[in-house]
C-alpha atoms as a PDB file:
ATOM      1  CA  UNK A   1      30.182 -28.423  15.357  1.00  0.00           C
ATOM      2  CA  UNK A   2      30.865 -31.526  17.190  1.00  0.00           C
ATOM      3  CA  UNK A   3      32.004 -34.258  15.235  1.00  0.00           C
ATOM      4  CA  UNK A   4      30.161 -37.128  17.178  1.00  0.00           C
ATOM      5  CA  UNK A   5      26.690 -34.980  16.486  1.00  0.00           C
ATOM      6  CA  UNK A   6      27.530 -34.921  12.829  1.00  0.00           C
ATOM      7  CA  UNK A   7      28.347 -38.420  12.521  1.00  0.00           C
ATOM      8  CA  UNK A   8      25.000 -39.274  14.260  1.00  0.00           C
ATOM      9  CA  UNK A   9      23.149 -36.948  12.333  1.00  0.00           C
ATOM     10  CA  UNK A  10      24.669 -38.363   9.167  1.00  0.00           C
ATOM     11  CA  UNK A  11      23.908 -41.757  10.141  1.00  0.00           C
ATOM     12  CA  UNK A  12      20.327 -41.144  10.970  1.00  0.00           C
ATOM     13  CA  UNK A  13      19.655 -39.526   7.637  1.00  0.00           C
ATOM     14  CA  UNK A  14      21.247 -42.029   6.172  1.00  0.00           C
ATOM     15  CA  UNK A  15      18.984 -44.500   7.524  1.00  0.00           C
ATOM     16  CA  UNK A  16      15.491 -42.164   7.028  1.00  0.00           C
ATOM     17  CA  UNK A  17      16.807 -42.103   3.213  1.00  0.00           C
ATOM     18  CA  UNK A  18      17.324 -45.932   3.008  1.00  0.00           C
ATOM     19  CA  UNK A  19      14.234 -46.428   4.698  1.00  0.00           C
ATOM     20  CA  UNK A  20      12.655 -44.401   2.449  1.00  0.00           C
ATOM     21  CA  UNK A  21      14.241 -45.845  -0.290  1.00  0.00           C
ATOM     22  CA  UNK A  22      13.611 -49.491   0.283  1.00  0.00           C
ATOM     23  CA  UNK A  23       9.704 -48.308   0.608  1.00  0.00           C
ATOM     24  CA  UNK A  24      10.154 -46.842  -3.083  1.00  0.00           C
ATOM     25  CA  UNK A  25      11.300 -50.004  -3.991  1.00  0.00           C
ATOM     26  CA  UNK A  26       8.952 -52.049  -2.562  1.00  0.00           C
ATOM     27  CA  UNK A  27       6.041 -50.159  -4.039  1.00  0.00           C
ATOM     28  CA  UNK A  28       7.441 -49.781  -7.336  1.00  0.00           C
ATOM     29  CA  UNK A  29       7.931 -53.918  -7.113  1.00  0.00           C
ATOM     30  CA  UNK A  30       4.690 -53.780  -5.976  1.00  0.00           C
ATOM     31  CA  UNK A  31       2.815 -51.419  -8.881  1.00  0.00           C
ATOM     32  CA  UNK A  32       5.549 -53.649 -11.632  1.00  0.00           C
ATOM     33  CA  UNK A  33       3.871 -57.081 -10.480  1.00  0.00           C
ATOM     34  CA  UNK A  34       0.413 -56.100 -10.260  1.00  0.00           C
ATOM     35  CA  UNK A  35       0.577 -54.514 -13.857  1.00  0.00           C
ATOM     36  CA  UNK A  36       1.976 -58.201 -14.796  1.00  0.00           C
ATOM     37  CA  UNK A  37      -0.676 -59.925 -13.737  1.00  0.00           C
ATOM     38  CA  UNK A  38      -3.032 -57.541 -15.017  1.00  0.00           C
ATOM     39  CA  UNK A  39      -1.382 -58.138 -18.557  1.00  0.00           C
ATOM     40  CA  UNK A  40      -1.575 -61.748 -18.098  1.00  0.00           C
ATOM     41  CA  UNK A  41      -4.327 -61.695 -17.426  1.00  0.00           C
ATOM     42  CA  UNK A  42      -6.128 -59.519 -20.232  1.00  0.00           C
ATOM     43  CA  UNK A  43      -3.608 -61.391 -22.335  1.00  0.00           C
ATOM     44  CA  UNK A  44      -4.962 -65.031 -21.431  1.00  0.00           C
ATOM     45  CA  UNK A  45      -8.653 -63.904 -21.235  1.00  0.00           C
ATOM     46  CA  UNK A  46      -8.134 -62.506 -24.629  1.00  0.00           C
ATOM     47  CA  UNK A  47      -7.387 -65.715 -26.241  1.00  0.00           C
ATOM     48  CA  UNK A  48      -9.977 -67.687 -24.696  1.00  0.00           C
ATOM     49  CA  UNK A  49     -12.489 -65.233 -25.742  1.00  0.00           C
ATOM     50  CA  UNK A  50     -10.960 -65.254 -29.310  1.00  0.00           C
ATOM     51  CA  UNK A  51     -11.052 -69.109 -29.179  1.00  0.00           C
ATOM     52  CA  UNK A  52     -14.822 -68.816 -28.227  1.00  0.00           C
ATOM     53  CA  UNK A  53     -15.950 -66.522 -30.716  1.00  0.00           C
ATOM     54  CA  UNK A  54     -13.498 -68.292 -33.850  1.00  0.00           C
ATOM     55  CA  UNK A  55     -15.403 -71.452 -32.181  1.00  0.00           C
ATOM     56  CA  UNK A  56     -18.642 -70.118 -32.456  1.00  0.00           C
ATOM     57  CA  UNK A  57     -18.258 -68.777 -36.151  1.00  0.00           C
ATOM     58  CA  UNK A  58     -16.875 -71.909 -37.385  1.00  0.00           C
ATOM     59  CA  UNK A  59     -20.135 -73.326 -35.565  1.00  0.00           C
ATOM     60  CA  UNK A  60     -22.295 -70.727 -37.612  1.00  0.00           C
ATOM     61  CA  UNK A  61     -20.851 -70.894 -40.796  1.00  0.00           C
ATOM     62  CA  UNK A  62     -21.482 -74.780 -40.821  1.00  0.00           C
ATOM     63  CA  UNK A  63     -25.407 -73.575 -40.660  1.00  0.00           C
ATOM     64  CA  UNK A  64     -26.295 -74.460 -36.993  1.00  0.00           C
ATOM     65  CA  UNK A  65     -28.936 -71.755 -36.879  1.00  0.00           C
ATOM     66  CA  UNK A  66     -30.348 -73.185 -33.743  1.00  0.00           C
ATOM     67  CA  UNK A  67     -26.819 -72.566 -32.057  1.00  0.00           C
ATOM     68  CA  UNK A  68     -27.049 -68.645 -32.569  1.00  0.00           C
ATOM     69  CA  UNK A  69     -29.442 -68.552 -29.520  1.00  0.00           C
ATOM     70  CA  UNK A  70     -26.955 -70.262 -27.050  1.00  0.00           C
ATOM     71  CA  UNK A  71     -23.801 -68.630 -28.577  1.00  0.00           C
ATOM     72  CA  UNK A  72     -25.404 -65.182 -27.923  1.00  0.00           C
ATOM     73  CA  UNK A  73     -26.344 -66.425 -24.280  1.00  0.00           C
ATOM     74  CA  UNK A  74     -22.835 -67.598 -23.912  1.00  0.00           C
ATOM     75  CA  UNK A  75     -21.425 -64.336 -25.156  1.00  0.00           C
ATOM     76  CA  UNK A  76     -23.743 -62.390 -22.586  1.00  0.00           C
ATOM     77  CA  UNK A  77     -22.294 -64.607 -19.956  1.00  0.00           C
ATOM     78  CA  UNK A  78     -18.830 -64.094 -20.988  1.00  0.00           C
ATOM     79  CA  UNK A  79     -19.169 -60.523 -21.068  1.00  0.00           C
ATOM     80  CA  UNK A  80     -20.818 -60.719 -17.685  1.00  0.00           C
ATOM     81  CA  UNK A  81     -18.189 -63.078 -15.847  1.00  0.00           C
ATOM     82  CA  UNK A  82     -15.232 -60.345 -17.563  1.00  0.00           C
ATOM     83  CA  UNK A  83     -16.980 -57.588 -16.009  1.00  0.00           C
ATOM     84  CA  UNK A  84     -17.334 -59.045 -12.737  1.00  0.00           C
ATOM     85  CA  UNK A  85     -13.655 -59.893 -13.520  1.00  0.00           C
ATOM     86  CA  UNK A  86     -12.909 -56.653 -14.262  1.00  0.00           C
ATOM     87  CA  UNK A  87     -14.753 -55.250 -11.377  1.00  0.00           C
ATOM     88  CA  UNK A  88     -13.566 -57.904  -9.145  1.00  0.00           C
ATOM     89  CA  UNK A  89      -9.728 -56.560 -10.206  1.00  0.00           C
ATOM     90  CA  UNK A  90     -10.647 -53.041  -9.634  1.00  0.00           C
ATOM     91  CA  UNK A  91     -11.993 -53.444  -6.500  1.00  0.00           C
ATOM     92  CA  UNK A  92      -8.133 -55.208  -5.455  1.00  0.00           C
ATOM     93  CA  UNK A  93      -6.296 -52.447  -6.950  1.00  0.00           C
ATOM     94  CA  UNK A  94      -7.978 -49.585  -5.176  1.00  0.00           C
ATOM     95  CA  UNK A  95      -7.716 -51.462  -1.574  1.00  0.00           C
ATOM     96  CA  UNK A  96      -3.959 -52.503  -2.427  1.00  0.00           C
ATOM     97  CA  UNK A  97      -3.455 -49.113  -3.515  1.00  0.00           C
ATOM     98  CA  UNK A  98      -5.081 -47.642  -0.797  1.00  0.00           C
ATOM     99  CA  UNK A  99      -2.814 -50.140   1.760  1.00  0.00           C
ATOM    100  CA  UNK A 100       0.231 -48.436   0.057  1.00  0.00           C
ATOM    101  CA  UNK A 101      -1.192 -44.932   0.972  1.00  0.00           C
ATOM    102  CA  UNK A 102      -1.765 -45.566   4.406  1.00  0.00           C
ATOM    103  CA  UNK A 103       1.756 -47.341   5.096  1.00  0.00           C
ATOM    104  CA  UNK A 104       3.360 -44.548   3.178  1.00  0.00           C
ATOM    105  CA  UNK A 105       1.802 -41.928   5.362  1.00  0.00           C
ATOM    106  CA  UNK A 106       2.686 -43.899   8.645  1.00  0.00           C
ATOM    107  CA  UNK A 107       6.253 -43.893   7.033  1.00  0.00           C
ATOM    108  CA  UNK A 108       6.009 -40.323   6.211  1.00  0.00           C
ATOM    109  CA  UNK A 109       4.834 -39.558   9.561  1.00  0.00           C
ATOM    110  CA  UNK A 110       7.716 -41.172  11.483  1.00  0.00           C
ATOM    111  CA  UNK A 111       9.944 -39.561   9.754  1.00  0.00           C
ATOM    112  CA  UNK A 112       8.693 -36.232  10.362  1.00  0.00           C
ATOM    113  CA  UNK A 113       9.112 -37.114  13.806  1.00  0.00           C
ATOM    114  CA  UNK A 114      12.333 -38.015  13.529  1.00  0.00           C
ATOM    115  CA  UNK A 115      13.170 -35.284  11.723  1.00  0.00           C
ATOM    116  CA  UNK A 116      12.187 -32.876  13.959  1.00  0.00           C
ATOM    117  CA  UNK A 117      13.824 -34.577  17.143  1.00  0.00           C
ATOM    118  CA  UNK A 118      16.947 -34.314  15.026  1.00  0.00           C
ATOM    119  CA  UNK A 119      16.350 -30.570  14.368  1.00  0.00           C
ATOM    120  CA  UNK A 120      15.349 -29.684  17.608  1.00  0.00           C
ATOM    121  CA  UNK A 121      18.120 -31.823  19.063  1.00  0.00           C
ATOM    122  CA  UNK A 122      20.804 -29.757  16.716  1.00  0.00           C
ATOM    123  CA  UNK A 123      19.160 -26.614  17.609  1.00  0.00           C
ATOM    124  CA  UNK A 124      20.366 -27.397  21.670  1.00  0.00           C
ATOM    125  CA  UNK A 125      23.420 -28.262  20.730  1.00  0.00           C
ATOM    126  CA  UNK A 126      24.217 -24.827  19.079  1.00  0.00           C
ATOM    127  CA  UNK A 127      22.197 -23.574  22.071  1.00  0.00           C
ATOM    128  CA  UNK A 128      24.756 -25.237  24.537  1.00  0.00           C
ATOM    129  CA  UNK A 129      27.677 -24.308  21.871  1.00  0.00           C
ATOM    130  CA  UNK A 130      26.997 -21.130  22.169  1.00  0.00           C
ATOM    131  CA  UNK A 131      26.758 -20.603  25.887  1.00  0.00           C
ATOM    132  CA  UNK A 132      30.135 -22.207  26.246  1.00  0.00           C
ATOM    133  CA  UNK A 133      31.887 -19.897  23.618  1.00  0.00           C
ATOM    134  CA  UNK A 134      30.272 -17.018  24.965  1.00  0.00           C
ATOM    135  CA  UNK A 135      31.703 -18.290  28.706  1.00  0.00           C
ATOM    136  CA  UNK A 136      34.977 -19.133  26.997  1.00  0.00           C
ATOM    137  CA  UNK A 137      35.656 -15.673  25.504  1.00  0.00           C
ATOM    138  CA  UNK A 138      34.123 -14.080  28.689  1.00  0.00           C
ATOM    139  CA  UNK A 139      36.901 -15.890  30.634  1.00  0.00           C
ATOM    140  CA  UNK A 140      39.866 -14.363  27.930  1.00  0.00           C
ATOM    141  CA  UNK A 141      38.490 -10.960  28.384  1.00  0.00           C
ATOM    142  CA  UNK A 142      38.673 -11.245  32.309  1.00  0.00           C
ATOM    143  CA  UNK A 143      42.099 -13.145  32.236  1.00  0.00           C
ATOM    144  CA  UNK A 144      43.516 -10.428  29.106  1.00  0.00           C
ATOM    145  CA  UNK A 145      42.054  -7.542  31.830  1.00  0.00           C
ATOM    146  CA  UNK A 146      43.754  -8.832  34.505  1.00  0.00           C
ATOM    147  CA  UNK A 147      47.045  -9.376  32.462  1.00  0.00           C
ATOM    148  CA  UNK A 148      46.740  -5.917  31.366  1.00  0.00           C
ATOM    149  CA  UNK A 149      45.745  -4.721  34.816  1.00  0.00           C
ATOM    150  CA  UNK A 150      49.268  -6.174  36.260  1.00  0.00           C
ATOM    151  CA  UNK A 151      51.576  -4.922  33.269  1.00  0.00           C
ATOM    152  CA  UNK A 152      50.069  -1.283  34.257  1.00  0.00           C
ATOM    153  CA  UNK A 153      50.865  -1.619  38.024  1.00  0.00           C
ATOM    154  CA  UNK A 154      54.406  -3.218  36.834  1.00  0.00           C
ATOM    155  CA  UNK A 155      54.839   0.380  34.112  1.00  0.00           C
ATOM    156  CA  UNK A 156      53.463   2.342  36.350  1.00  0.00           C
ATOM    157  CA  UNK A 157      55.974   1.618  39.588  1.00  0.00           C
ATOM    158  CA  UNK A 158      58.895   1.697  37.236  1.00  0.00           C
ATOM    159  CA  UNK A 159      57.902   5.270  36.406  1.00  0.00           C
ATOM    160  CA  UNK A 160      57.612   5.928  40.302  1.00  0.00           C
ATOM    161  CA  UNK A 161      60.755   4.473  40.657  1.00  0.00           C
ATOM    162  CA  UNK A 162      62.797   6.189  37.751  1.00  0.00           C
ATOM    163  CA  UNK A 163      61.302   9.425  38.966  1.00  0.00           C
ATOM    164  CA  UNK A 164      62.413   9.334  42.555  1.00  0.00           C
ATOM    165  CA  UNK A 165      65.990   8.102  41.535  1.00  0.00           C
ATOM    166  CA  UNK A 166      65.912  11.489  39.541  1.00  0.00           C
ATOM    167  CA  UNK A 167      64.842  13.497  42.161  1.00  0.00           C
ATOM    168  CA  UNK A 168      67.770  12.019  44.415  1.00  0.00           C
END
């Protein structure tokens, strides 16, 4: 195989692997900082609702009965504004997810196509390759006939000539 083809072929998987690589990368940097924030986050909402609530029961104990009405409002509310939170954080994951699909399968997609220029360029190459060996061997077999041909004329007239110096 020619040596120039290999090296190109090596070099362009090389680069289809990096580039593949790198978008691993990028997405698993991607997937490791959005589950950060997501753990901050749940983390810091966490303790403010904990505040609230060790707030509010401090509040009750001390016999505020009047305040039970307004804490349960404020709990309702807080468990409102978490699930729009919550929603709100869904809703960003599945279209950032969904951006990392599509740009995967454009990625994908190019390299299929380069993929199969490489094979199909590989595949003329032994095409050619094999035209030109068949030529090349073609060409011994004519020049080892005709090298054969001329020792046989050669044999042959020393036998003539050995023969008529015995007849004489």
């Amino acid at each position: 195989m020619d040596q120039e083809l290999v090296q190109y072929l090596d070099s362009r998987f090389q680069s289809v692997y990096s580039q593949f690589q790198e978008l691993h990368g990028e997405m698993t940097a991607e997937l490791q900082g959005f589950r950060g924030e997501m753990t901050e986050g749940f983390q810091e909402l966490r303790g403010e609702v904990t505040a609230e609530l060790q707030g509010f029961r401090g509040e009750m104990t001390e016999g505020f009965q009047g305040l039970r009405g307004e804490m349960t409002a404020e709990i309702q509310w807080l468990r409102e504004e978490m699930h729009e939170g919550f929603q709100g954080l869904r809703g960003e994951m599945t279209a950032g997810l969904e951006e990392v699909k599509r740009h995967s399968g454009v990625l994908v997609e190019g390299l299929r196509h380069e993929l199969q220029l490489v094979a199909e360029g590989f595949i003329m190459h032994i095409q050619v390759q094999h035209v030109q060996e068949r030529e090349y061997h073609d060409r011994q077999h004519q020049e080892t006939r005709a090298l054969i041909r001329s020792i046989y004329d050669e044999l042959r007239q020393r036998v003539e000539n050995l023969e008529q110096k015995r007849q004489n």
